[in-house]
C-alpha atoms as a PDB file:
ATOM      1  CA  UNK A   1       0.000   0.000   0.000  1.00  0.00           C
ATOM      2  CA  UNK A   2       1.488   3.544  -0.879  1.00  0.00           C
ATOM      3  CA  UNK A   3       2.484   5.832   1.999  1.00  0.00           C
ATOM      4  CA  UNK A   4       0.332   8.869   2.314  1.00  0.00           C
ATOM      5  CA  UNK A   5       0.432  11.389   5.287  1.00  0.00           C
ATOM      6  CA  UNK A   6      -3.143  11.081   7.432  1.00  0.00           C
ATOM      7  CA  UNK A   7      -5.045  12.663  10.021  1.00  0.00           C
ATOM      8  CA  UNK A   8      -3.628  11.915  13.545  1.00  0.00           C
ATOM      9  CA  UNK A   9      -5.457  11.828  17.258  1.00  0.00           C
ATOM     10  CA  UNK A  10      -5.952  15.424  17.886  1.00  0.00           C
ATOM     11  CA  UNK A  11      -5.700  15.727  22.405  1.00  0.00           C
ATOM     12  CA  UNK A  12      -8.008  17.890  24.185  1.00  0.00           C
ATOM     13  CA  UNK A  13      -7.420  21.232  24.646  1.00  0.00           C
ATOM     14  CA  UNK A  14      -6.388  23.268  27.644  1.00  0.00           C
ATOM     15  CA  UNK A  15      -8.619  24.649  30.767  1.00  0.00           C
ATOM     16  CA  UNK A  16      -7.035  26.903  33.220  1.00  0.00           C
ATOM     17  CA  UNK A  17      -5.611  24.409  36.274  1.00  0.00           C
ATOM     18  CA  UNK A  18      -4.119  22.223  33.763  1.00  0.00           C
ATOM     19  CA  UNK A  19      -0.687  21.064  35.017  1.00  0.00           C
ATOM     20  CA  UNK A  20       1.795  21.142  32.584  1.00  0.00           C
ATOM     21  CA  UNK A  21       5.095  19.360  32.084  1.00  0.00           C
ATOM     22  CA  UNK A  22       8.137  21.434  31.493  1.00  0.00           C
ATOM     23  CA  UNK A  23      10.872  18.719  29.805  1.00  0.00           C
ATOM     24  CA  UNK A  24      14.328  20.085  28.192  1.00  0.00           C
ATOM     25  CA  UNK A  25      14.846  16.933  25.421  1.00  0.00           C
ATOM     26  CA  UNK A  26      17.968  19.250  23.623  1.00  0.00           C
ATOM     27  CA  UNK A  27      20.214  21.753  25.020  1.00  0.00           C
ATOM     28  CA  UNK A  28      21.063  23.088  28.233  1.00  0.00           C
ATOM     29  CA  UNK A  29      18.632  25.495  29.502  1.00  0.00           C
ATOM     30  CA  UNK A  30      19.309  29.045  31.069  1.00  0.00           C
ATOM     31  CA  UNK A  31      17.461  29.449  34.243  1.00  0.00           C
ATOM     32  CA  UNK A  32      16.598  33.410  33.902  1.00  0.00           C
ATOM     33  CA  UNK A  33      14.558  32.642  30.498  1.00  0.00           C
ATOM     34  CA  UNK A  34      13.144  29.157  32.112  1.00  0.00           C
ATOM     35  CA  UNK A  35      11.521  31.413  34.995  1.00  0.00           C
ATOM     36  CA  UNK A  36      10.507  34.198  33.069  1.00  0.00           C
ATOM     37  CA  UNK A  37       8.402  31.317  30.786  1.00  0.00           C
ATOM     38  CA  UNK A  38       7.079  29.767  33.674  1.00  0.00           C
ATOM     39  CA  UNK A  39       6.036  32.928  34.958  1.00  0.00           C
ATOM     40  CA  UNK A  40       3.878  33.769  31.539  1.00  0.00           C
ATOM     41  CA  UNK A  41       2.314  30.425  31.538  1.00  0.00           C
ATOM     42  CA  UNK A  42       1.358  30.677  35.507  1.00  0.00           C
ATOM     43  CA  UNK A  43      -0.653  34.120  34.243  1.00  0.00           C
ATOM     44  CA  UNK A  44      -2.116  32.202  31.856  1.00  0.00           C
ATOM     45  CA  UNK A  45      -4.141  29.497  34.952  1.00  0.00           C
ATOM     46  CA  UNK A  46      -1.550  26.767  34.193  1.00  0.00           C
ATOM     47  CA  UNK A  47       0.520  24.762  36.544  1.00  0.00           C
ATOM     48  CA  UNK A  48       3.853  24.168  35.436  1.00  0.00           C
ATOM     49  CA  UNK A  49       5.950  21.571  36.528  1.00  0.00           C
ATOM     50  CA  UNK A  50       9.259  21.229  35.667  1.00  0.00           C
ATOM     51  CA  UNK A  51      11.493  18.226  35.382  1.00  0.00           C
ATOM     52  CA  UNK A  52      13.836  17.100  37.105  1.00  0.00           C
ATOM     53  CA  UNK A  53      16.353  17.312  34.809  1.00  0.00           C
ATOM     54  CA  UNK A  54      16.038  20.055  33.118  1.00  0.00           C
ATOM     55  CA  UNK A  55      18.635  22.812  33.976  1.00  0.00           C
ATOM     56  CA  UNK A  56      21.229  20.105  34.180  1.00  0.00           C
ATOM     57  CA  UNK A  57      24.154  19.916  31.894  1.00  0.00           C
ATOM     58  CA  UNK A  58      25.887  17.287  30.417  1.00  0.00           C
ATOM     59  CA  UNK A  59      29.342  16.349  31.772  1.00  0.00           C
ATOM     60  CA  UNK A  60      31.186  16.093  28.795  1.00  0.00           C
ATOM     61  CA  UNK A  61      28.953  17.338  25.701  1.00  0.00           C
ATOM     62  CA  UNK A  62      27.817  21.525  26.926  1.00  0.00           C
ATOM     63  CA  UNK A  63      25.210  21.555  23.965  1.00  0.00           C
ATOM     64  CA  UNK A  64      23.241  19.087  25.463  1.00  0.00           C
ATOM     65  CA  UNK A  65      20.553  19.413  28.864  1.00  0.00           C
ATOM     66  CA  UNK A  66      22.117  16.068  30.935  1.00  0.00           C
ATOM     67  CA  UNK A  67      22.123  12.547  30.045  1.00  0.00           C
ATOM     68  CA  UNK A  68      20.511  11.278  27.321  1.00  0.00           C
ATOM     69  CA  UNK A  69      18.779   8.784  29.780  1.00  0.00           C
ATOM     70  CA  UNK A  70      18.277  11.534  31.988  1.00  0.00           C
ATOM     71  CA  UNK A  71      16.489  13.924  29.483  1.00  0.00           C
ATOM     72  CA  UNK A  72      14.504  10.679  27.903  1.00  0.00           C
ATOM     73  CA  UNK A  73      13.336   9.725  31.576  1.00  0.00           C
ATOM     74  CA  UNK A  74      11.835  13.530  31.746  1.00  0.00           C
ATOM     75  CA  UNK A  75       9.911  12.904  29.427  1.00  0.00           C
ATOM     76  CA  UNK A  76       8.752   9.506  29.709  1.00  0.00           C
ATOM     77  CA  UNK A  77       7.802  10.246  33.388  1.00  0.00           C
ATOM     78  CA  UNK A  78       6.140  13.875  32.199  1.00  0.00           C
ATOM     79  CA  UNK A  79       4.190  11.791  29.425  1.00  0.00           C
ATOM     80  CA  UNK A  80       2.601   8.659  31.702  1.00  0.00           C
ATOM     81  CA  UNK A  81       1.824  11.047  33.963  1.00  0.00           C
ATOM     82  CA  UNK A  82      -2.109  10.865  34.570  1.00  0.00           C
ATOM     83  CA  UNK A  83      -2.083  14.455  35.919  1.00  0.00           C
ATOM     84  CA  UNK A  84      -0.453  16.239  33.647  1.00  0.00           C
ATOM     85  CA  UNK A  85      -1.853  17.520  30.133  1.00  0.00           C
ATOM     86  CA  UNK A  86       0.119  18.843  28.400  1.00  0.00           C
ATOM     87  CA  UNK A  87       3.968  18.527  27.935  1.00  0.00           C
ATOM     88  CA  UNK A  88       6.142  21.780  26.745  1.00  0.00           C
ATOM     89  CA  UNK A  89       9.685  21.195  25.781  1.00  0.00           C
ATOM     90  CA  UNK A  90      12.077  24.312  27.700  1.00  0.00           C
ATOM     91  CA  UNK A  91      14.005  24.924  24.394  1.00  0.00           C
ATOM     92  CA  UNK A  92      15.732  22.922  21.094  1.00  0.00           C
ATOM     93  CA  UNK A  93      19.040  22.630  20.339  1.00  0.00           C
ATOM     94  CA  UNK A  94      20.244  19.493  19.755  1.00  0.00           C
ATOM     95  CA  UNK A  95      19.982  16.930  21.695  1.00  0.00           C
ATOM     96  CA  UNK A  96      16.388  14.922  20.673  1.00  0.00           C
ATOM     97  CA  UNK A  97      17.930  12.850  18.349  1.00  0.00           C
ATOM     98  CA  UNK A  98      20.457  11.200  20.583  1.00  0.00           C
ATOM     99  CA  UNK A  99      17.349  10.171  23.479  1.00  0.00           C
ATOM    100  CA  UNK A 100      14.235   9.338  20.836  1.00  0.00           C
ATOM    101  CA  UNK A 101      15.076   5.931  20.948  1.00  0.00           C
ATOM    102  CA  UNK A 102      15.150   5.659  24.404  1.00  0.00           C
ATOM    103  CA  UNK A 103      11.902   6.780  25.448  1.00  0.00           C
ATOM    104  CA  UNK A 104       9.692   3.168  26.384  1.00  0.00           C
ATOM    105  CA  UNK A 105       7.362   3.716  23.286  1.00  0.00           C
ATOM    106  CA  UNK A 106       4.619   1.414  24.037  1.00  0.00           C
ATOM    107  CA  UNK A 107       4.077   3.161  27.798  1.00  0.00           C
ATOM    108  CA  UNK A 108       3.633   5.871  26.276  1.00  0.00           C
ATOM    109  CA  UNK A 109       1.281   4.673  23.395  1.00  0.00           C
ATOM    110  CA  UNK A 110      -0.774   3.187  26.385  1.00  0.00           C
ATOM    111  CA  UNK A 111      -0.797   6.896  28.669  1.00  0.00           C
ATOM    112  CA  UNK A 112      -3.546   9.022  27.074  1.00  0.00           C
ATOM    113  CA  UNK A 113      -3.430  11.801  24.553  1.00  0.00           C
ATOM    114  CA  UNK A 114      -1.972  15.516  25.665  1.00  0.00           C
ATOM    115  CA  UNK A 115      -0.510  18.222  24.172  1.00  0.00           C
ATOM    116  CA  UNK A 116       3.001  18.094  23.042  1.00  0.00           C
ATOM    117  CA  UNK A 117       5.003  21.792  22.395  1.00  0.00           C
ATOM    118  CA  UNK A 118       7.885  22.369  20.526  1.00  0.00           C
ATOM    119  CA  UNK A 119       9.740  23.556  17.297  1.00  0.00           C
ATOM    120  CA  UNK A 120      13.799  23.539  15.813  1.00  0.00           C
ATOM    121  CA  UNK A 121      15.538  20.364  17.548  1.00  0.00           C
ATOM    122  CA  UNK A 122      12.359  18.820  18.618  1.00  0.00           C
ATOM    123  CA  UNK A 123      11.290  18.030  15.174  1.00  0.00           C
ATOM    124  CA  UNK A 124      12.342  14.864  15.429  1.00  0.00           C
ATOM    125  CA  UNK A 125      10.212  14.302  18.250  1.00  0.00           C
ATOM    126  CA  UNK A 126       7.175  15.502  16.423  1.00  0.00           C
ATOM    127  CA  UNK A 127       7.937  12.905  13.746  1.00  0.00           C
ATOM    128  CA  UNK A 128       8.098  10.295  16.312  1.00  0.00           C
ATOM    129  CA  UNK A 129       5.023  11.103  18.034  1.00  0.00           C
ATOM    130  CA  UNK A 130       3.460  11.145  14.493  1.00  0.00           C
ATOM    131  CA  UNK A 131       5.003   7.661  13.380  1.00  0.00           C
ATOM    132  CA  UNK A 132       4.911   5.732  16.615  1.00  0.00           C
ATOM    133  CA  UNK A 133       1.740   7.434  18.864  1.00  0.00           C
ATOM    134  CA  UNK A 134      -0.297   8.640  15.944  1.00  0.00           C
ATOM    135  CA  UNK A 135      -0.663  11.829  17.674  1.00  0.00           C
ATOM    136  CA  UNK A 136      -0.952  15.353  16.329  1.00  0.00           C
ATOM    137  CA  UNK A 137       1.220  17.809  18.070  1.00  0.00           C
ATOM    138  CA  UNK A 138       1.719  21.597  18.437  1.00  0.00           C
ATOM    139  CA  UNK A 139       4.796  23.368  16.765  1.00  0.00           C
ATOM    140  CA  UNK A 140       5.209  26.442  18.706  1.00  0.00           C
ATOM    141  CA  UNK A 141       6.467  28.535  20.819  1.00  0.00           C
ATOM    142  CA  UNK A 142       8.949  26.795  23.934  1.00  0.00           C
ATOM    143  CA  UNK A 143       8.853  28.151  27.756  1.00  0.00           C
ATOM    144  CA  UNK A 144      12.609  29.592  27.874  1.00  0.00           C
ATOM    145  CA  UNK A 145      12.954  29.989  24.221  1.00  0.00           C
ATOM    146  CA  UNK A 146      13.919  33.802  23.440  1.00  0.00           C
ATOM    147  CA  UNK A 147      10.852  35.064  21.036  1.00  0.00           C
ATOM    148  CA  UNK A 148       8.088  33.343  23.366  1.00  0.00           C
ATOM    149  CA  UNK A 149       9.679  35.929  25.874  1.00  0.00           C
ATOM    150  CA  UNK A 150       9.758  38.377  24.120  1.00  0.00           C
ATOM    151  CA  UNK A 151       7.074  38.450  21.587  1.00  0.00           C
ATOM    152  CA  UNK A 152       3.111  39.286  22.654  1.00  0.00           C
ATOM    153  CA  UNK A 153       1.952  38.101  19.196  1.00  0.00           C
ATOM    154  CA  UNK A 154       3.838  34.871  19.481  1.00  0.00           C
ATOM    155  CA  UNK A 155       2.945  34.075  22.947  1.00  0.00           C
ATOM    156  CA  UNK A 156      -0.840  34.876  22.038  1.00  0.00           C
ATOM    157  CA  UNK A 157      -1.080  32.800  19.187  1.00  0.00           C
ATOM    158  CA  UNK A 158       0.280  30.159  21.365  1.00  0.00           C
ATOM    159  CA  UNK A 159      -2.198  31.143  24.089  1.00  0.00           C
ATOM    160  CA  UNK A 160      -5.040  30.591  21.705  1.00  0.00           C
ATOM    161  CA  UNK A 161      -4.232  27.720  20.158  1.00  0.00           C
ATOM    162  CA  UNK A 162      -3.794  25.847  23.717  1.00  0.00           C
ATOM    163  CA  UNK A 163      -7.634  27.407  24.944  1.00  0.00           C
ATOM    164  CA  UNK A 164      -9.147  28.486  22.121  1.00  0.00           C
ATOM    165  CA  UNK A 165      -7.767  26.575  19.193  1.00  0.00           C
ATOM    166  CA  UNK A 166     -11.094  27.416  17.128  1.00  0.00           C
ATOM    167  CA  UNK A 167     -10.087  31.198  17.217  1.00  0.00           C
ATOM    168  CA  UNK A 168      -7.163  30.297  15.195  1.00  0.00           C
ATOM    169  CA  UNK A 169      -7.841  28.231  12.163  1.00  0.00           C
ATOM    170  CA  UNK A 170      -6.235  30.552   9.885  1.00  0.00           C
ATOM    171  CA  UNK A 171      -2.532  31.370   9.853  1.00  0.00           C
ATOM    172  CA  UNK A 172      -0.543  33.521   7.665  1.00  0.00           C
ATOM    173  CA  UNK A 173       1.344  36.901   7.675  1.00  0.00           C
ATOM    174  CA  UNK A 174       0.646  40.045   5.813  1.00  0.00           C
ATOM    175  CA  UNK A 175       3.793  39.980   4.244  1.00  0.00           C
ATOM    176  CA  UNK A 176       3.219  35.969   3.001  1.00  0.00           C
ATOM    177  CA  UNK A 177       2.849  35.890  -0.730  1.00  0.00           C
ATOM    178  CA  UNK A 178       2.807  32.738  -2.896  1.00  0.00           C
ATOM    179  CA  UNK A 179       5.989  31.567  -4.695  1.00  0.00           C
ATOM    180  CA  UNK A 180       4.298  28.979  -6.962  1.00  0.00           C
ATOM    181  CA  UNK A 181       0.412  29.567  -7.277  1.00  0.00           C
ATOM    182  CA  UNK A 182      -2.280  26.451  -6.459  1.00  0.00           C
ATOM    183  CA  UNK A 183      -4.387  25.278  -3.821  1.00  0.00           C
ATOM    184  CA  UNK A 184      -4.155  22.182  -1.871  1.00  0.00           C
ATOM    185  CA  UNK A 185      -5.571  20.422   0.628  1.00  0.00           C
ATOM    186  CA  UNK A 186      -3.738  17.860   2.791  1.00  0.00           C
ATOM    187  CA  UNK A 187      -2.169  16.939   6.347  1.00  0.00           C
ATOM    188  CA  UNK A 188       0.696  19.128   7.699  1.00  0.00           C
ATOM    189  CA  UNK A 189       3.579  18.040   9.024  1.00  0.00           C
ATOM    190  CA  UNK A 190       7.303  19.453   9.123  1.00  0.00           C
ATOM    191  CA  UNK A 191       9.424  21.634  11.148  1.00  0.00           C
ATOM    192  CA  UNK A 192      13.360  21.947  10.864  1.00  0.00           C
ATOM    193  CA  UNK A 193      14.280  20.845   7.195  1.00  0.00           C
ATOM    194  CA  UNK A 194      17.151  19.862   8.415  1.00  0.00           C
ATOM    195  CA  UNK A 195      15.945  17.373  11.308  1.00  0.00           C
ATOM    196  CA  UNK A 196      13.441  16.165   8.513  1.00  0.00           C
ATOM    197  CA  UNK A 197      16.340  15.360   6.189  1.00  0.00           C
ATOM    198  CA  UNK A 198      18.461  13.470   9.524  1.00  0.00           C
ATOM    199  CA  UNK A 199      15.388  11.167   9.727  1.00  0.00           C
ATOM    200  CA  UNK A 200      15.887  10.128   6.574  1.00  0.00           C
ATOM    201  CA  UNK A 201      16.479   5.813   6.389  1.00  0.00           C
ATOM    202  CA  UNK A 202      15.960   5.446  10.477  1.00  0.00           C
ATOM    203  CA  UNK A 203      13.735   2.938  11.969  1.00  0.00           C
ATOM    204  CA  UNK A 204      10.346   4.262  12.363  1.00  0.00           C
ATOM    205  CA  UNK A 205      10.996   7.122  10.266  1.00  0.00           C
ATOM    206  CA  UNK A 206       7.925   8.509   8.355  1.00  0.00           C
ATOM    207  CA  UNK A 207       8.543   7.197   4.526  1.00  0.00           C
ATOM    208  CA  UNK A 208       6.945   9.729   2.501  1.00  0.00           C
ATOM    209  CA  UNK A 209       5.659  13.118   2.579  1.00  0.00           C
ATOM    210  CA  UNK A 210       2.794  12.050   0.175  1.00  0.00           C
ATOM    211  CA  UNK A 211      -0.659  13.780   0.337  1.00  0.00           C
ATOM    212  CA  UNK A 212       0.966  16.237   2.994  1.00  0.00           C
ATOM    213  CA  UNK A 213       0.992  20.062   3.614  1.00  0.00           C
ATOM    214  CA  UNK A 214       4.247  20.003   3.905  1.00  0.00           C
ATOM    215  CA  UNK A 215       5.679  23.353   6.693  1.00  0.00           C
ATOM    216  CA  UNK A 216       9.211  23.485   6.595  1.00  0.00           C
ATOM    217  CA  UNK A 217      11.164  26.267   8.536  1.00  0.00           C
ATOM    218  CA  UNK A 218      15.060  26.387   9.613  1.00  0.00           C
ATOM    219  CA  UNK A 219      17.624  28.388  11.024  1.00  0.00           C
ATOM    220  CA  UNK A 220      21.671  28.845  10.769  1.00  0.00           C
ATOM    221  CA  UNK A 221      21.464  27.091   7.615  1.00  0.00           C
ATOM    222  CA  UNK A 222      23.514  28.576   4.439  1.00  0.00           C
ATOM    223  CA  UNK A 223      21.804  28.790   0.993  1.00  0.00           C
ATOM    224  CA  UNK A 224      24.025  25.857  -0.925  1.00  0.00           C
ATOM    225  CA  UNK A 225      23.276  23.452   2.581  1.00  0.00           C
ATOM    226  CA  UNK A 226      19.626  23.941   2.191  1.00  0.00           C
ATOM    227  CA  UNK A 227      20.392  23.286  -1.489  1.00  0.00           C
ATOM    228  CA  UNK A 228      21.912  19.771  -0.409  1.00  0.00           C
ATOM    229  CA  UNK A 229      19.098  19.507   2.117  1.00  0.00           C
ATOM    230  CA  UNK A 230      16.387  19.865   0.027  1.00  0.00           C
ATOM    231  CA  UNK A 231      18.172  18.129  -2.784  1.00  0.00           C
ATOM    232  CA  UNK A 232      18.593  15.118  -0.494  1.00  0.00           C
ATOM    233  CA  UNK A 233      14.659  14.751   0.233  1.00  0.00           C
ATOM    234  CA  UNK A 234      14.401  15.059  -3.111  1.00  0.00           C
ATOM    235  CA  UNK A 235      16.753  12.116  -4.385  1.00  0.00           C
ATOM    236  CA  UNK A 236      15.477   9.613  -1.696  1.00  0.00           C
ATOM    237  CA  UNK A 237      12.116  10.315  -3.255  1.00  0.00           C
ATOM    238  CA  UNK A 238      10.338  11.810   0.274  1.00  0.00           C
ATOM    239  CA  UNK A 239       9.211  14.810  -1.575  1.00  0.00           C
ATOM    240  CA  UNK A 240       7.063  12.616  -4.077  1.00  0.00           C
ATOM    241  CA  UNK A 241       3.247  13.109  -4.053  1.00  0.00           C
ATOM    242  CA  UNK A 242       3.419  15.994  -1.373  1.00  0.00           C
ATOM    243  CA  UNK A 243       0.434  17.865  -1.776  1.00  0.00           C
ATOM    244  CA  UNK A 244       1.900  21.556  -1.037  1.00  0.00           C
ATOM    245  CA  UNK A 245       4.467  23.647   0.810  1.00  0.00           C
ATOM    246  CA  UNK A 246       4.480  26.117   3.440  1.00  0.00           C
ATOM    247  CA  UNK A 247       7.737  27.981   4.109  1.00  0.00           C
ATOM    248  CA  UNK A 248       8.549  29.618   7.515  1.00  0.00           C
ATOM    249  CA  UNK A 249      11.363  31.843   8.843  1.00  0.00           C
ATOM    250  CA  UNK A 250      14.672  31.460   7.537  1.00  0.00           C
ATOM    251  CA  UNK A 251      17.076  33.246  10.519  1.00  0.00           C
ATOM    252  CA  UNK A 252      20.213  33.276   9.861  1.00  0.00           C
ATOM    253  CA  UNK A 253      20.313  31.759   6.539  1.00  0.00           C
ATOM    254  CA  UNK A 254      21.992  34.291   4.621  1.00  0.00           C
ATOM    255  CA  UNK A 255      19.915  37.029   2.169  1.00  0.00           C
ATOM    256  CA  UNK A 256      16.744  36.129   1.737  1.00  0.00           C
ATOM    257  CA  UNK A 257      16.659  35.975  -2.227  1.00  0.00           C
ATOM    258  CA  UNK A 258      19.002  33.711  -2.311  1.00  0.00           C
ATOM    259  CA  UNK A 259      17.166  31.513   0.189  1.00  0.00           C
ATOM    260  CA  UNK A 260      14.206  32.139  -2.480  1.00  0.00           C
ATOM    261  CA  UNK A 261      16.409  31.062  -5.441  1.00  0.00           C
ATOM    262  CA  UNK A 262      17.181  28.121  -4.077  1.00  0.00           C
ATOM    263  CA  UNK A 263      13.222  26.965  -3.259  1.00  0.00           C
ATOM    264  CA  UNK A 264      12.308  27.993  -6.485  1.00  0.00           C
ATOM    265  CA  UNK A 265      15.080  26.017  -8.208  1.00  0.00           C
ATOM    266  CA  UNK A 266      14.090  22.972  -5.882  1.00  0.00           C
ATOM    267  CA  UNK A 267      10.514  23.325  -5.030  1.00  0.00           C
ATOM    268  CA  UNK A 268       9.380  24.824  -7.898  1.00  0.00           C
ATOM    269  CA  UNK A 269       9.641  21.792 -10.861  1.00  0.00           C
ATOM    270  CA  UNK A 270       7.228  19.843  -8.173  1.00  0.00           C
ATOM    271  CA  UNK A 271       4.401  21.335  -9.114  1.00  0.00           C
ATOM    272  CA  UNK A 272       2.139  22.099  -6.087  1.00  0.00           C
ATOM    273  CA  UNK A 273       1.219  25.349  -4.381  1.00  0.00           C
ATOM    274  CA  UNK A 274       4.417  26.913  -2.300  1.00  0.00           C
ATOM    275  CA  UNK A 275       3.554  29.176   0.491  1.00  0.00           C
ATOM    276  CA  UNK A 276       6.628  31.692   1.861  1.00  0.00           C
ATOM    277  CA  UNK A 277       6.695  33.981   4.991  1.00  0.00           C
ATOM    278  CA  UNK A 278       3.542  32.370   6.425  1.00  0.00           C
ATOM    279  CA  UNK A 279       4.980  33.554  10.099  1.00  0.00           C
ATOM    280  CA  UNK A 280       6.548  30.041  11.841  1.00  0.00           C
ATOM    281  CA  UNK A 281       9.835  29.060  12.869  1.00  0.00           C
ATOM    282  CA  UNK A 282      12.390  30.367  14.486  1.00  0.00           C
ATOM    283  CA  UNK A 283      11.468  34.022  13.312  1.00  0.00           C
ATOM    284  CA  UNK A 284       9.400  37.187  14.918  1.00  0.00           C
ATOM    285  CA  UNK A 285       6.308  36.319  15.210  1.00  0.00           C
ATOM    286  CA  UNK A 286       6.545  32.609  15.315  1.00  0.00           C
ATOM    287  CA  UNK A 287       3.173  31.314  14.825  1.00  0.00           C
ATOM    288  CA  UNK A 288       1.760  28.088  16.451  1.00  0.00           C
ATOM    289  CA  UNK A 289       0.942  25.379  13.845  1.00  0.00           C
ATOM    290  CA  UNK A 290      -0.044  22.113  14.430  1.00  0.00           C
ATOM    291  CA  UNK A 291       0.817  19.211  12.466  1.00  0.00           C
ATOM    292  CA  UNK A 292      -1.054  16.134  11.841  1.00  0.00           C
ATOM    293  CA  UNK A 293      -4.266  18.307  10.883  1.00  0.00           C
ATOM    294  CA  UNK A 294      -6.251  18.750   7.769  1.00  0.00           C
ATOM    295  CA  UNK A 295      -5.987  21.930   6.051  1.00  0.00           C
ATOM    296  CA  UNK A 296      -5.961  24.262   2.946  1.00  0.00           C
ATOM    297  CA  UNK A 297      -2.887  25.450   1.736  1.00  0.00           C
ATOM    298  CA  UNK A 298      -4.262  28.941  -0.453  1.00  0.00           C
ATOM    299  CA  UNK A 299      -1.546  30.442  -2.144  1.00  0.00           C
ATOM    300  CA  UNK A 300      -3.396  33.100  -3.965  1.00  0.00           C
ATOM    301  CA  UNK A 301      -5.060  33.984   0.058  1.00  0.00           C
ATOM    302  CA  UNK A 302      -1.312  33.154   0.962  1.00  0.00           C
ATOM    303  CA  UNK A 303      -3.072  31.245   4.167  1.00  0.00           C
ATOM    304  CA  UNK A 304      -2.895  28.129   5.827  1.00  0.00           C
ATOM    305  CA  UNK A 305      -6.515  26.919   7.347  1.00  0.00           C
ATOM    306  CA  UNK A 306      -6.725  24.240   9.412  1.00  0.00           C
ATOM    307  CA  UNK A 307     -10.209  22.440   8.867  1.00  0.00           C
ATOM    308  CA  UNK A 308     -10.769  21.179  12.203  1.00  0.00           C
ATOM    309  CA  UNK A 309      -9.273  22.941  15.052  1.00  0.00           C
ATOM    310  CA  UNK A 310      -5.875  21.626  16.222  1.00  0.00           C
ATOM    311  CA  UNK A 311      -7.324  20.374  19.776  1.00  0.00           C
ATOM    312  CA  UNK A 312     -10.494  19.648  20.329  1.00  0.00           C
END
């Protein structure tokens, strides 16, 4: 049977009094921006909790948060936990890849549904949660990351997605535009490029991103590597039969047209509607999008609208 990208278990959505799980599955944390974060989510009725683990640092390796078995038990522990509903990573990084695998999948797949927040690094995470709990999952904003802090529009759209996901079935920017025209309709997935192109040929990895809305984003990443990173999903064939792609914030990537050049060169000969500047990512604001939803992808609206709200 071919591979296509499908709907995925949507969790319930937040109520004020909801503990929440702060987890740190990356790199080390600073503890000013973690208690500023917690702080904002406390005004907004929630109880945070945070791990135990997560302003350690790792002995050896200072770009990662503690112990890979440290930072996967966080997690694990945050996600069988009956109380809690929701589970907010602290920041990316790197780190996600190295603990994915230890994390006891099938406890997990037997704890019910919550929310699950994160974006850069913990794209691989989303993919697992995708692949192996058939769960749909939040990319957006993190509790110490440095826009969530410092951005009202950011933290609000976050904010409304977690309470009032309903209010925010349309995303896009005034400046988005369309760099190849269509409309399509599909199930989003993505985050980091990058992370997407890592997963390529692991265990469990999601084979295809056939029949998806496909929202890629990235950061620190030079024009010629995205290039090679797109032209890698591209030879291994992952790109085939996606239905249409959204296109984030690009910080730190060098000038912007020549980011463009290169997903016109590369996107472009696919075919499908291509999205840019629809306001997610690493970027100011950094909308909250939710993958494993049906939408519209509108280029000539240069929107994204989710069909059903991203929790119910």
């Amino acid at each position: 049977m071919t591979y296509r990208v499908s709907p995925l278990t949507r969790p319930r959505r937040l109520v004020p009094g909801d503990r929440v799980a702060i987890v740190a599955p990356s790199g080390p944390v600073p503890e000013d921006r973690l208690l500023a974060g917690l702080d904002l989510l406390r005004g907004w009725g929630l109880d945070p909790v945070v791990a135990p683990h997560v302003l350690a640092r790792h002995p050896r390796f200072p770009y990662l948060a503690g112990d890979d078995a440290d930072r996967a038990r966080d997690l694990l522990a945050a996600w069988c936990d009956p109380g809690t509903a929701a589970v907010i990573c602290a920041r990316g990084g790197y780190g996600a890849q190295r603990m994915v695998d230890l994390l006891d999948w099938d406890a997990m797949r037997a704890a019910p549904p919550k929310v699950f927040v994160g974006y850069s690094d913990i794209t691989a995470l989303h993919e697992a949660f995708a692949t192996r709990l058939g769960l749909a999952t939040l990319h957006g904003q993190m509790t110490a990351a440095a826009v969530f802090l410092d951005d009202k529009d950011s933290q609000e759209h976050l904010r409304a997605t977690l309470f009032e996901p309903e209010t925010v079935r349309t995303l896009g920017l005034p400046t988005a535009r369309a760099l190849v025209p269509g409309r399509a309709t599909g199930v989003t997935l993505g985050g980091c490029v990058s992370l997407l192109a890592a997963d390529l040929g692991i265990p469990h990895a999601r084979p295809s991103a056939a029949g998806g809305l496909l929202m890629i984003e990235d950061t620190g990443e030079e024009p010629y590597r995205l290039d090679r990173i797109l032209t890698q999903l591209l030879r291994a064939g992952w790109l085939d039969g996606v239905a249409g792609i959204g296109l984030g914030s690009w910080q730190g990537c060098g000038p912007y047209e020549a980011v463009r050049d290169v997903f016109l060169d590369r996107l472009g000969p696919l075919g499908v509607p291509v999205v840019e500047e629809l306001g997610f990512g690493h970027g100011t604001p950094a909308l909250t999008v939710p993958f494993g939803v049906p939408a519209v992808l509108d280029a000539a609206s240069a929107t994204l609208t989710l069909e059903v709200p991203a929790l119910v």
